[in-house]
PDB file of N, CA and C in Angstrom:
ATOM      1  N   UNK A   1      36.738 -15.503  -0.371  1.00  0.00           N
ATOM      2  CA  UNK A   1      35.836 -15.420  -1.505  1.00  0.00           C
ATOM      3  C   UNK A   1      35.241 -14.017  -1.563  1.00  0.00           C
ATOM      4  N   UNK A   2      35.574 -13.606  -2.500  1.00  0.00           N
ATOM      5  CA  UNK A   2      34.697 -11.807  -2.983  1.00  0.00           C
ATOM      6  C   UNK A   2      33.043 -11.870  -3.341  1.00  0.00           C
ATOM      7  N   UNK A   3      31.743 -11.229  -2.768  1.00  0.00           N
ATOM      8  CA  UNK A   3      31.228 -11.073  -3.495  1.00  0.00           C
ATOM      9  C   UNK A   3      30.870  -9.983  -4.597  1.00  0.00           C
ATOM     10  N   UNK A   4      30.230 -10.944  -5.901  1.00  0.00           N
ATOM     11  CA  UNK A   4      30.503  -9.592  -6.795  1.00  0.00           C
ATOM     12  C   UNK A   4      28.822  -8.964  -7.116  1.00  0.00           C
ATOM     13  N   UNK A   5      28.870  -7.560  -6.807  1.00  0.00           N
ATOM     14  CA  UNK A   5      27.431  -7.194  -7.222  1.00  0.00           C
ATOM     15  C   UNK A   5      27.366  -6.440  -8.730  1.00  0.00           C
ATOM     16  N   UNK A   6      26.341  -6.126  -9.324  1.00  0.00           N
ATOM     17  CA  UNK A   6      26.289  -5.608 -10.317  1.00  0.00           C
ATOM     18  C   UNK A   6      25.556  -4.722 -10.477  1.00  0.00           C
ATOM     19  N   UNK A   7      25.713  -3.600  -8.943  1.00  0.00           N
ATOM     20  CA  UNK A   7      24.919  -2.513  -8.653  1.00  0.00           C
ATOM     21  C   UNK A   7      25.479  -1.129  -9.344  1.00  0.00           C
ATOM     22  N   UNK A   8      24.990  -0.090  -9.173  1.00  0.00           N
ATOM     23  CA  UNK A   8      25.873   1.471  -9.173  1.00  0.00           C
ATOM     24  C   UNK A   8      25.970   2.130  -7.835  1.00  0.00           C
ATOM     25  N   UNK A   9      25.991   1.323  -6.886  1.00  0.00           N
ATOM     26  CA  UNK A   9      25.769   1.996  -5.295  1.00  0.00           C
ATOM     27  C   UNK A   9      27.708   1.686  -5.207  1.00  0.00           C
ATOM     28  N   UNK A  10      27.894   2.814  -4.545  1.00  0.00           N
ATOM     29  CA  UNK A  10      29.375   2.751  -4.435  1.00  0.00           C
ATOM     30  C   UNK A  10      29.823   1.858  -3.330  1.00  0.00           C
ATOM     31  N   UNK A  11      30.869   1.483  -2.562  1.00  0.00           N
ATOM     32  CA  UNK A  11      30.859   0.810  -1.196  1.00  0.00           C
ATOM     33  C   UNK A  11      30.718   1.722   0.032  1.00  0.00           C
ATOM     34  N   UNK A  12      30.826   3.058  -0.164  1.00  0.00           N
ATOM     35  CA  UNK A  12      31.195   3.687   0.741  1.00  0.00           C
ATOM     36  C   UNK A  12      30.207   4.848   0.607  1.00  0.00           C
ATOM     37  N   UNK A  13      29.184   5.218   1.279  1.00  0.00           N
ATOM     38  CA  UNK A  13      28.543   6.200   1.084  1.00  0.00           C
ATOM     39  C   UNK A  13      28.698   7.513   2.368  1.00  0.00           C
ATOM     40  N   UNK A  14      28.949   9.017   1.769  1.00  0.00           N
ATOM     41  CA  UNK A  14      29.056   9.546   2.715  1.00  0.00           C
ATOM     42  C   UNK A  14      27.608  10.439   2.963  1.00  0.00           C
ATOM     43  N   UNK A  15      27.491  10.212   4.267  1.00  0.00           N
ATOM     44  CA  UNK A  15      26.384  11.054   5.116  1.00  0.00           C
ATOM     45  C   UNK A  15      26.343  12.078   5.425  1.00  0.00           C
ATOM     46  N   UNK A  16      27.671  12.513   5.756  1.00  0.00           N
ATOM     47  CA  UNK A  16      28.169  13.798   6.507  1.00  0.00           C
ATOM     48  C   UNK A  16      27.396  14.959   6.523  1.00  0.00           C
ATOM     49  N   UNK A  17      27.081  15.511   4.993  1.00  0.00           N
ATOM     50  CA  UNK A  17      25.870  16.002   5.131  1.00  0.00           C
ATOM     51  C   UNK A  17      24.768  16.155   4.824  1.00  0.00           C
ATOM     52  N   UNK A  18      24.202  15.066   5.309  1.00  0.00           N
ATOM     53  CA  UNK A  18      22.690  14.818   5.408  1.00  0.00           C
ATOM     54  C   UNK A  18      22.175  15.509   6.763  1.00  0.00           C
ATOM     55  N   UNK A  19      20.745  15.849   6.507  1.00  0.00           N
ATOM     56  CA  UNK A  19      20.202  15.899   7.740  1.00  0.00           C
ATOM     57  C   UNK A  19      19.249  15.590   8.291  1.00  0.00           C
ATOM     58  N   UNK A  20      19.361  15.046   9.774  1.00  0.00           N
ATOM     59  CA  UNK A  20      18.381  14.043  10.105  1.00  0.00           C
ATOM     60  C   UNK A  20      17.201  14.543  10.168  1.00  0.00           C
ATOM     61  N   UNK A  21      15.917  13.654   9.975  1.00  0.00           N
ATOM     62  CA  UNK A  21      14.819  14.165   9.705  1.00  0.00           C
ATOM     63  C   UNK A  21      13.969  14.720   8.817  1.00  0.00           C
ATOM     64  N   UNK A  22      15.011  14.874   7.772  1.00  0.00           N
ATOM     65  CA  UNK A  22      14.520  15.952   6.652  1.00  0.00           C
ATOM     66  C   UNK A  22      12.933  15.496   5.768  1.00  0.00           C
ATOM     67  N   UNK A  23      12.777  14.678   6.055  1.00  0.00           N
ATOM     68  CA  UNK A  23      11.423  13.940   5.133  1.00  0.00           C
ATOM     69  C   UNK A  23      10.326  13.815   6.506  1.00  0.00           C
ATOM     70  N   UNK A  24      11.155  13.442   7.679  1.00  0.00           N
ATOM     71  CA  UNK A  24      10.106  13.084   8.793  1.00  0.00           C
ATOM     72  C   UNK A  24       8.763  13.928   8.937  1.00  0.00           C
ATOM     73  N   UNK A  25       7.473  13.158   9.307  1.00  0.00           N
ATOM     74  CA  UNK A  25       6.459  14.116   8.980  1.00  0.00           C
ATOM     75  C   UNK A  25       5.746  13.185  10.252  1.00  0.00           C
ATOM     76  N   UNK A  26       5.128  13.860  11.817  1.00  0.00           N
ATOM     77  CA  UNK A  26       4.633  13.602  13.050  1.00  0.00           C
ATOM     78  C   UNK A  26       3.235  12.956  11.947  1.00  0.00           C
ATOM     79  N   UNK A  27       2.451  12.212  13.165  1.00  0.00           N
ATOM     80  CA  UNK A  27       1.538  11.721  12.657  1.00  0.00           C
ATOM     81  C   UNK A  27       0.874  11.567  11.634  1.00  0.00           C
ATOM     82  N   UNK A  28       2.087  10.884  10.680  1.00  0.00           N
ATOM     83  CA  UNK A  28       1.670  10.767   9.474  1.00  0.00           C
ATOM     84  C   UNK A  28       1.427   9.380   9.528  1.00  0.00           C
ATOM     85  N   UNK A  29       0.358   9.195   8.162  1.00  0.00           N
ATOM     86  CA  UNK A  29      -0.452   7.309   8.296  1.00  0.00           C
ATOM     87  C   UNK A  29       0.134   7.084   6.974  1.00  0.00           C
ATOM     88  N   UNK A  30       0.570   6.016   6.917  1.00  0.00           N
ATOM     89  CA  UNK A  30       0.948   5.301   6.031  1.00  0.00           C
ATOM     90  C   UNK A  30      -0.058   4.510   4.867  1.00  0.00           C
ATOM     91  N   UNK A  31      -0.268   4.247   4.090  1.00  0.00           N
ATOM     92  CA  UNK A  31      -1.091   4.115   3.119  1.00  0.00           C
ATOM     93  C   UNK A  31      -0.670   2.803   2.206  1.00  0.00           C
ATOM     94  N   UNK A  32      -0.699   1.405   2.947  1.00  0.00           N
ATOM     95  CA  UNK A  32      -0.260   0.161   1.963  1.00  0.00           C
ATOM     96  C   UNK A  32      -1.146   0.281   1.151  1.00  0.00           C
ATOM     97  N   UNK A  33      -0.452  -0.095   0.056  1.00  0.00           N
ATOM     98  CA  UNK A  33      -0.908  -1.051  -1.277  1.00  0.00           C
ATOM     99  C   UNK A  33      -1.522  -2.579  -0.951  1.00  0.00           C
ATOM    100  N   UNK A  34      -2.701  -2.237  -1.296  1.00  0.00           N
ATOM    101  CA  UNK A  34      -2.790  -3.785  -1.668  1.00  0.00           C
ATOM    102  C   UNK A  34      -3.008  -4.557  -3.074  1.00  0.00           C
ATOM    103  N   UNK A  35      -2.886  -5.490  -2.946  1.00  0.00           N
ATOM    104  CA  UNK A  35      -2.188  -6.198  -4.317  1.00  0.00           C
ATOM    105  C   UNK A  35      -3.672  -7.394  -4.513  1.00  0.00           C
ATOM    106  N   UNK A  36      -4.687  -7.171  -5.394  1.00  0.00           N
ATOM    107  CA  UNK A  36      -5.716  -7.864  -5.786  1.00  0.00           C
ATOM    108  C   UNK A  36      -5.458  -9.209  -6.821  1.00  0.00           C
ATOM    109  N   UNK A  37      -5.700 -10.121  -6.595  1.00  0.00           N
ATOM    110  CA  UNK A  37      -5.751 -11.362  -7.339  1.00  0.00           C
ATOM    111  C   UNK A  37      -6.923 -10.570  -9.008  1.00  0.00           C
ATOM    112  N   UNK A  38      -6.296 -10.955  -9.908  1.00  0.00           N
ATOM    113  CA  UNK A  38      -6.516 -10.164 -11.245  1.00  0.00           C
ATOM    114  C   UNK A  38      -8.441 -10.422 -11.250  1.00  0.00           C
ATOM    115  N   UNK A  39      -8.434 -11.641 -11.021  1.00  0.00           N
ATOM    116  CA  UNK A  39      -9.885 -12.495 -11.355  1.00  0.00           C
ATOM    117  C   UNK A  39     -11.008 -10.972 -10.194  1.00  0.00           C
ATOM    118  N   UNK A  40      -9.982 -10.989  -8.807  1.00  0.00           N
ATOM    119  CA  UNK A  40     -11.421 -10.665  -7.898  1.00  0.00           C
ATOM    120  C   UNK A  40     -11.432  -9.326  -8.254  1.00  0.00           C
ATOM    121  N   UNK A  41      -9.753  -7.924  -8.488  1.00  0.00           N
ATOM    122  CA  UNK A  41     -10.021  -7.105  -9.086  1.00  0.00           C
ATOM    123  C   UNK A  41     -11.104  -6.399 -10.270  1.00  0.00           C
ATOM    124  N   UNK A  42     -11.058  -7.538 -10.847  1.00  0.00           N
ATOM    125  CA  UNK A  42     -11.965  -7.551 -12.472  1.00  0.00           C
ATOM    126  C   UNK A  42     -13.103  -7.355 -12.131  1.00  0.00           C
ATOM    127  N   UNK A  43     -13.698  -8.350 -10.972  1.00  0.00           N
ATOM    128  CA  UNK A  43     -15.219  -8.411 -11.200  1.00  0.00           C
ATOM    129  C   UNK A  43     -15.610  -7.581 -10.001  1.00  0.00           C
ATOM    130  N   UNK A  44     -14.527  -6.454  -9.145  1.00  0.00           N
ATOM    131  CA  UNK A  44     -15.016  -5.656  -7.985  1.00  0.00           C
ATOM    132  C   UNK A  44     -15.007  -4.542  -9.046  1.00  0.00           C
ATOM    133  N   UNK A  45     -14.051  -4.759 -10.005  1.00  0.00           N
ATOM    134  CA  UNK A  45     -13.700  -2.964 -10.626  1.00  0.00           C
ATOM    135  C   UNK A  45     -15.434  -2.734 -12.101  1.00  0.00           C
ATOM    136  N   UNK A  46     -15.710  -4.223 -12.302  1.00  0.00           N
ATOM    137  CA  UNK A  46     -17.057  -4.067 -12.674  1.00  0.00           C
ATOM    138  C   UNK A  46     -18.289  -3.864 -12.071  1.00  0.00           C
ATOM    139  N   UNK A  47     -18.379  -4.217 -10.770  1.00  0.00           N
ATOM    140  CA  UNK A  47     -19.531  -3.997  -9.784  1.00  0.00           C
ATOM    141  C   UNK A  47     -19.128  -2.930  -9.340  1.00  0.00           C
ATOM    142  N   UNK A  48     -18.252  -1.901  -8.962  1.00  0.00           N
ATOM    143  CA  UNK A  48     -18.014  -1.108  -8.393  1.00  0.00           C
ATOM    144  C   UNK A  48     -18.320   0.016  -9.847  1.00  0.00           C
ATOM    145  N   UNK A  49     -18.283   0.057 -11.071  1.00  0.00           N
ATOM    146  CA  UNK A  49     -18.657   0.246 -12.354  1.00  0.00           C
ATOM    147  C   UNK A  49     -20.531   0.891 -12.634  1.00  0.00           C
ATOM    148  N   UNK A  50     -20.568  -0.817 -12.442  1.00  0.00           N
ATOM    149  CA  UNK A  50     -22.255  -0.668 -12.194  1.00  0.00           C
ATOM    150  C   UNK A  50     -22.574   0.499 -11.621  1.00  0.00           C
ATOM    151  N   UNK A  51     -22.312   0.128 -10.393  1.00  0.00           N
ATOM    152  CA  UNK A  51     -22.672   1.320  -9.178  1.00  0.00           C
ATOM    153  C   UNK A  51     -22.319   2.735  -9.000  1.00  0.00           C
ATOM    154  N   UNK A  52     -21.469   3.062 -10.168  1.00  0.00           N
ATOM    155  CA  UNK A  52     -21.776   4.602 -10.709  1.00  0.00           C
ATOM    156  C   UNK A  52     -20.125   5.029  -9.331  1.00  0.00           C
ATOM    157  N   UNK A  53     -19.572   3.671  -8.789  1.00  0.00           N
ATOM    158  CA  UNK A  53     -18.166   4.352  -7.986  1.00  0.00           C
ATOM    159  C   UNK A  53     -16.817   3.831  -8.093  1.00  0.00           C
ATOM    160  N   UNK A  54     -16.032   4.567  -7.223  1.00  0.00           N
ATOM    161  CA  UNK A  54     -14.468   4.282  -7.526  1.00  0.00           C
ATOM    162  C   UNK A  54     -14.417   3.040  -7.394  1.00  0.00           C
ATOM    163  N   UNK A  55     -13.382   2.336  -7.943  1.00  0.00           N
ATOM    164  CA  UNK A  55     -12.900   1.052  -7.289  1.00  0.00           C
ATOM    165  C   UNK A  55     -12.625   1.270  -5.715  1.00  0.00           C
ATOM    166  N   UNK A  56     -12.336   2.092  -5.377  1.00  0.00           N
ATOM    167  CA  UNK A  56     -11.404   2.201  -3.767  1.00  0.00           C
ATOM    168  C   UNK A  56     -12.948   2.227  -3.241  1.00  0.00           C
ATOM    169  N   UNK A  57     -13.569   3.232  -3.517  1.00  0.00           N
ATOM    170  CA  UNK A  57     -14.886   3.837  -2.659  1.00  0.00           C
ATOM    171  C   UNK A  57     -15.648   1.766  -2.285  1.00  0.00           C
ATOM    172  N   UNK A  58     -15.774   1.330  -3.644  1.00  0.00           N
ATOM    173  CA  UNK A  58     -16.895  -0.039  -3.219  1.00  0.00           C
ATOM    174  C   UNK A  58     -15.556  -0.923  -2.561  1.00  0.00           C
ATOM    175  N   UNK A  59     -14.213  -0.677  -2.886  1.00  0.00           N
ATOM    176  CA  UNK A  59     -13.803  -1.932  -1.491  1.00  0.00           C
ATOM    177  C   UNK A  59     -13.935  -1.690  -0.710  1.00  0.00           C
ATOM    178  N   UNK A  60     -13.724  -0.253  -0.113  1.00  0.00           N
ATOM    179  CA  UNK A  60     -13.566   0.183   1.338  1.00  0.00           C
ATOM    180  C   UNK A  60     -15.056   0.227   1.704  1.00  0.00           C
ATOM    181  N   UNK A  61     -15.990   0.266   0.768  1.00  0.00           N
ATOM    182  CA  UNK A  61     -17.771  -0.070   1.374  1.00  0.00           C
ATOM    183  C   UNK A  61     -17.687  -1.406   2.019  1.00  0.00           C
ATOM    184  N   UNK A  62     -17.350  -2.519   0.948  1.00  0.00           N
ATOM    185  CA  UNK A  62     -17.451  -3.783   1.188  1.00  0.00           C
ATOM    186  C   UNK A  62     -16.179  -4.438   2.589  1.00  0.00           C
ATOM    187  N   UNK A  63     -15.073  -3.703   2.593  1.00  0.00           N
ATOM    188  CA  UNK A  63     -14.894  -3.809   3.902  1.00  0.00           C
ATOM    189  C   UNK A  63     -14.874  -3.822   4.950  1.00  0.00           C
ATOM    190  N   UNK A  64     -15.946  -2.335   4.768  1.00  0.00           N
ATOM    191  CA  UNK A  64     -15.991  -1.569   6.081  1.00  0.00           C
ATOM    192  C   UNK A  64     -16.982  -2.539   6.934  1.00  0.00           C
ATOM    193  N   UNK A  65     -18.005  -2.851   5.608  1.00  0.00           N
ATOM    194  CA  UNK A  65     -19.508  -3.831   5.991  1.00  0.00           C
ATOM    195  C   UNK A  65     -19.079  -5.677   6.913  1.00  0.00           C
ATOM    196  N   UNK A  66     -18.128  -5.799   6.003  1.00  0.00           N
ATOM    197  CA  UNK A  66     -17.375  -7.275   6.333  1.00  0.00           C
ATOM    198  C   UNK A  66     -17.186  -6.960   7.990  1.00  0.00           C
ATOM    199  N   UNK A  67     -15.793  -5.520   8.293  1.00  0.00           N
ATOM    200  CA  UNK A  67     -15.536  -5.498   9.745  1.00  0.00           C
ATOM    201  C   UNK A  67     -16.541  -5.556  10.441  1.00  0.00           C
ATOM    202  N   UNK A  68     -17.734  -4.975  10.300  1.00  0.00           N
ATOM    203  CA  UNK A  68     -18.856  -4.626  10.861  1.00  0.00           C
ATOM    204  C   UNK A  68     -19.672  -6.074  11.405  1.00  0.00           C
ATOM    205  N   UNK A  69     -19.845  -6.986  10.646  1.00  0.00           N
ATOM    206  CA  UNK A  69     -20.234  -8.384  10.683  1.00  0.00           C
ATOM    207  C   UNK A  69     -19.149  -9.215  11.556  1.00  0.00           C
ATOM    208  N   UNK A  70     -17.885  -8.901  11.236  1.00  0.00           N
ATOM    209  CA  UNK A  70     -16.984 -10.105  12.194  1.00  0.00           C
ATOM    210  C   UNK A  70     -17.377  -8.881  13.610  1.00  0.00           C
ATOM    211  N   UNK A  71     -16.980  -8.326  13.833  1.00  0.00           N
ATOM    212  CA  UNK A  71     -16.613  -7.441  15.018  1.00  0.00           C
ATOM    213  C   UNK A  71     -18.608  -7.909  15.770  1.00  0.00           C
ATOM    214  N   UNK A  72     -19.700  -7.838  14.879  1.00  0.00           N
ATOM    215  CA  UNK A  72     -20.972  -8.170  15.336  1.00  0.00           C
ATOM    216  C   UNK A  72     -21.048  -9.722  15.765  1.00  0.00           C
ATOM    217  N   UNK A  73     -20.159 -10.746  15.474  1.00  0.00           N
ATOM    218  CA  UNK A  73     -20.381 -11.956  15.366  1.00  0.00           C
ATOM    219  C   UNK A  73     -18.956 -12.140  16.843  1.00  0.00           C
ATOM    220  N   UNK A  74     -18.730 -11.381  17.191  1.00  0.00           N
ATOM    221  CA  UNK A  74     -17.873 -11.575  18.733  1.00  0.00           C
ATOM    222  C   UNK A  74     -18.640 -11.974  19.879  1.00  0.00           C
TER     223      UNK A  74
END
């Protein structure tokens, strides 16, 4: 049985010359995305509004405060 794809990637890709490393960058931090439920986005990106700041600036407030409380409650 064949499978059939319906890509533009060829079967055979050559490497030969590539070179390794070329993007690699030493202690670099990675930076996920996170993905907000629309409802809690809405009403952080309005309180965070109010308060004259970024959306990022009041989650990472309100997180930082949250770690602070579990890590106090050990």
């Amino acid at each position: 049985m064949t499978t059939q794809t319906n890509d533009d990637m060829p079967e055979e890709i050559d490497f030969s010359g590539g070179t390794r490393g070329k993007f690699y960058r030493p202690n670099t931090q990675l930076q996920m995305p996170i993905h907000l439920e629309a409802n809690v986005q809405n009403t952080l990106a309005a309180l965070a509004n109010a308060k004259g700041v970024d959306l990022s600036v009041f989650v990472n407030e309100l997180l930082k405060k949250d770690i602070e409380l579990i890590q106090m409650s050990r």
